[in-house]
Protein backbone atom coordinates (compact mmCIF):
# COMPACT_ATOMS: atom_id res chain seq x y z
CA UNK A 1 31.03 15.68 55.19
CA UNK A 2 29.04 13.03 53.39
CA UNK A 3 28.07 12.35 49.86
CA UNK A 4 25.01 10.55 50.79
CA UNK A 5 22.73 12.58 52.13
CA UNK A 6 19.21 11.61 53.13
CA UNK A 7 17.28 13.79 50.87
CA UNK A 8 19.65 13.80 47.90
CA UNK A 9 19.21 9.59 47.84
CA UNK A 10 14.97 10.22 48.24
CA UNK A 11 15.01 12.62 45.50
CA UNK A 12 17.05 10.73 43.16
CA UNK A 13 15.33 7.32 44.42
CA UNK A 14 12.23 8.62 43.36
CA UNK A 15 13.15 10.68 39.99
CA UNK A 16 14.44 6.89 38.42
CA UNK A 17 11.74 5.14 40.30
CA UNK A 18 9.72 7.52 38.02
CA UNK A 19 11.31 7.61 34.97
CA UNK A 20 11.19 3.80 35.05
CA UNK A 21 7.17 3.19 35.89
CA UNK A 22 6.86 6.54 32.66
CA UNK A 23 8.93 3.90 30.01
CA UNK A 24 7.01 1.44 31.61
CA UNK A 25 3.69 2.65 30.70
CA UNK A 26 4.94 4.23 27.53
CA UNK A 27 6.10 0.47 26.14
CA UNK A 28 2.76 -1.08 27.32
CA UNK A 29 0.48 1.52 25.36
CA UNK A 30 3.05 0.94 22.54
CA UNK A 31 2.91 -2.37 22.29
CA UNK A 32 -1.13 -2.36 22.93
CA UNK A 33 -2.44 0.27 20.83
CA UNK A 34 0.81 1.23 18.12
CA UNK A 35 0.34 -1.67 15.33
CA UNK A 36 2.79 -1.08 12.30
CA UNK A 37 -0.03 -1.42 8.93
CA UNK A 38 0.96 -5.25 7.32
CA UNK A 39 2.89 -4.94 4.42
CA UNK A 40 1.11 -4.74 0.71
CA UNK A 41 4.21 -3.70 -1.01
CA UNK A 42 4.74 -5.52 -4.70
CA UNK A 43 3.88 -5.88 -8.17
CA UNK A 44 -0.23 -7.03 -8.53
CA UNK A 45 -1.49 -8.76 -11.42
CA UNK A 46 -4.48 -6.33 -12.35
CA UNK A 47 -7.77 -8.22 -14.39
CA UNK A 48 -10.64 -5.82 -15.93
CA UNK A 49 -14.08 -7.48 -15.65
CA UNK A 50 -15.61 -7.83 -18.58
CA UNK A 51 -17.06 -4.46 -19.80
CA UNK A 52 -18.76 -2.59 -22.99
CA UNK A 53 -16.37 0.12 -22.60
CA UNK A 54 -13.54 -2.17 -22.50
CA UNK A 55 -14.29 -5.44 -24.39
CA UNK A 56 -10.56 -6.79 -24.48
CA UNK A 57 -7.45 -5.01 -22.28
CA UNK A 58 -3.85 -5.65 -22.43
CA UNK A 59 -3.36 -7.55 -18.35
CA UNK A 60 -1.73 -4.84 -16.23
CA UNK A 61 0.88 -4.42 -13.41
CA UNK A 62 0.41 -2.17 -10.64
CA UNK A 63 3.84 -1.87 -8.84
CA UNK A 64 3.08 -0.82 -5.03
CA UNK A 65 6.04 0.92 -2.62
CA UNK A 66 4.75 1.81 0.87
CA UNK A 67 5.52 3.63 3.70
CA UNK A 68 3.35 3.10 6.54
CA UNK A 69 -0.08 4.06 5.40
CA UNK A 70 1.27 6.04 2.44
CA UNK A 71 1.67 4.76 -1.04
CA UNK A 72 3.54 5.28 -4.31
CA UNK A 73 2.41 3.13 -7.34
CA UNK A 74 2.94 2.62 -11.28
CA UNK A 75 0.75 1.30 -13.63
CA UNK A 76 2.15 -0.02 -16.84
CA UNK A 77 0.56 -2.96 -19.75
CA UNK A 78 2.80 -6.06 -19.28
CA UNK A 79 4.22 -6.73 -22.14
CA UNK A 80 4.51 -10.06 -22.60
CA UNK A 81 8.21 -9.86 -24.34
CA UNK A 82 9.56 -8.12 -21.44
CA UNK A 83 9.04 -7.38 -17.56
CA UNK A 84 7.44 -4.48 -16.11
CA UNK A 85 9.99 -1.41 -16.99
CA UNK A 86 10.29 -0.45 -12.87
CA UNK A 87 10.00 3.34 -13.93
CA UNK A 88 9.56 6.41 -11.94
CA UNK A 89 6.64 5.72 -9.41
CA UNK A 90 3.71 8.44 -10.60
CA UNK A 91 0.99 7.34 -8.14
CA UNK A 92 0.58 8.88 -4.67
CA UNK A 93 -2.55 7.05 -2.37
CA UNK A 94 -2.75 6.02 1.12
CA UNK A 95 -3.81 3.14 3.08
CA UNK A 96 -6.64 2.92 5.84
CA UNK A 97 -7.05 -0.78 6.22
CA UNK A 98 -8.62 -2.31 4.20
CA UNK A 99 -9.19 0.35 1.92
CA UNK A 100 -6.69 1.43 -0.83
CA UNK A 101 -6.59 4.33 -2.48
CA UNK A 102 -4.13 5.61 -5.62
CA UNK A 103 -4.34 8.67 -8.12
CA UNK A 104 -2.28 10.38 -10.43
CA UNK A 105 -0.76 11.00 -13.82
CA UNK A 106 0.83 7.90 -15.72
CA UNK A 107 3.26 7.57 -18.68
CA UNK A 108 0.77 7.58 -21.68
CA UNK A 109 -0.80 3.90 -22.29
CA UNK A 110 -3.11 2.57 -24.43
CA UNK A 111 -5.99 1.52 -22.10
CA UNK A 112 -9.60 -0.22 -23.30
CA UNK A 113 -8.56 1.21 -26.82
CA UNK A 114 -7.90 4.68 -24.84
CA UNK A 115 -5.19 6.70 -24.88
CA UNK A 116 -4.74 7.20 -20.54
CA UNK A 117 -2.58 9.50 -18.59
CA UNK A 118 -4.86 9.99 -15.60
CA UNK A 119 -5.83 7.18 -13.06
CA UNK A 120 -7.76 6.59 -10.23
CA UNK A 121 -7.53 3.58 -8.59
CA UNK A 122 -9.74 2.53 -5.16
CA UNK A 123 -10.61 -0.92 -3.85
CA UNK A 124 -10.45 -3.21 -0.70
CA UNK A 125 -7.59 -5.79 0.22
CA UNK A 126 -9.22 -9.84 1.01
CA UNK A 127 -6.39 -11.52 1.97
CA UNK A 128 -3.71 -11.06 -0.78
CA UNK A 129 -5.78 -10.33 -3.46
CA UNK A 130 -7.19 -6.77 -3.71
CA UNK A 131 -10.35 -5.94 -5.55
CA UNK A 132 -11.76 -2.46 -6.63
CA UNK A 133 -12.35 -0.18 -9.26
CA UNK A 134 -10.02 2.03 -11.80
CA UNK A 135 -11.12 5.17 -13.09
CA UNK A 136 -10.06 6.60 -16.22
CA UNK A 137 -11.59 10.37 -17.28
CA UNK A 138 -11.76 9.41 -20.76
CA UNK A 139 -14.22 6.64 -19.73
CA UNK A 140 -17.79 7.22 -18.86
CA UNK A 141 -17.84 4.89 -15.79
CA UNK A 142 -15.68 2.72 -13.67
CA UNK A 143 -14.42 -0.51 -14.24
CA UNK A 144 -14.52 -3.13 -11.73
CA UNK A 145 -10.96 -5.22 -11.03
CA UNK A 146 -8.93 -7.99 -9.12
CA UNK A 147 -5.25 -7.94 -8.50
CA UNK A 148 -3.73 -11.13 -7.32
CA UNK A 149 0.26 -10.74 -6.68
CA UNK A 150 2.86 -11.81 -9.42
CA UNK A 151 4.81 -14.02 -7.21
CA UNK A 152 1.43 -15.77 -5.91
CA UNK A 153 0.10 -15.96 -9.54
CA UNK A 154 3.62 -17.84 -10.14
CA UNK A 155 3.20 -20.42 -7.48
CA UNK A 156 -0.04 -21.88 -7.90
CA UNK A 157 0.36 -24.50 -10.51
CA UNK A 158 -2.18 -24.27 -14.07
CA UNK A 159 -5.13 -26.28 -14.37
């Protein structure tokens, strides 16, 4: 009696001929059409523009984590005695390229002479640097900002 019979190699011939053109296919559209979002993780320099309803601010540091498109953040008021304190991330937001979005509560700050708990933060990445607007409910409008990152803001040399 033999192991090898006709039908039983066809069948099995054809089962890993098949499984091997499905991975096949299934790396190809992975590779195609599956990009993993770039990375925007880190600690951003944040600079009010010049407004009425905030005519001098304290600079401020908006810590980013990520996880695919979803985001955790902090915003704190760099001190300048002392670096930012790396607390408890209160910030939830997601991330649709370019577009980046963060709410939530905060610890209480002192913000454009305001006391602030609430934030909502939305702007657009260019390049590194991203630029938006913050939202605080105690203020009657928006204010416009830029965020550069800390370690790039390090690196380029003073003028």
């Amino acid at each position: 009696m033999s192991h090898f019979n006709q039908k039983s190699l066809i069948f099995y011939g054809i089962a890993i001929g098949s499984v091997v053109i499905l991975f096949r296919i299934v790396i190809w559209y992975g590779t195609t059409y599956l990009k993993a979002p770039r990375s925007i993780q880190g600690q951003y320099g944040l600079t009010l523009a010049a407004n009425p309803q905030c005519p001098q601010s304290s600079p401020l540091i908006l810590t980013i984590q990520q996880s695919g498109i979803y985001l955790s953040g902090q915003l704190e008021v760099l001190k300048t005695d002392s670096l930012p304190s790396g607390g408890a991330l209160t910030l939830n937001g997601k991330w649709d390229a370019p577009q980046v979005r963060l709410e939530g509560k905060l610890r209480p700050l002192n913000i454009c002479r305001q006391p602030v708990d609430i934030v909502e933060i939305s702007g657009t990445f260019e390049g590194l640097s991203l630029d938006g607007r913050i939202k605080f409910p105690n203020l009657p409008e928006q204010i416009a900002f830029r965020a550069q990152p800390l370690d790039q803001q390090k690196e380029q040399p003073s003028h």
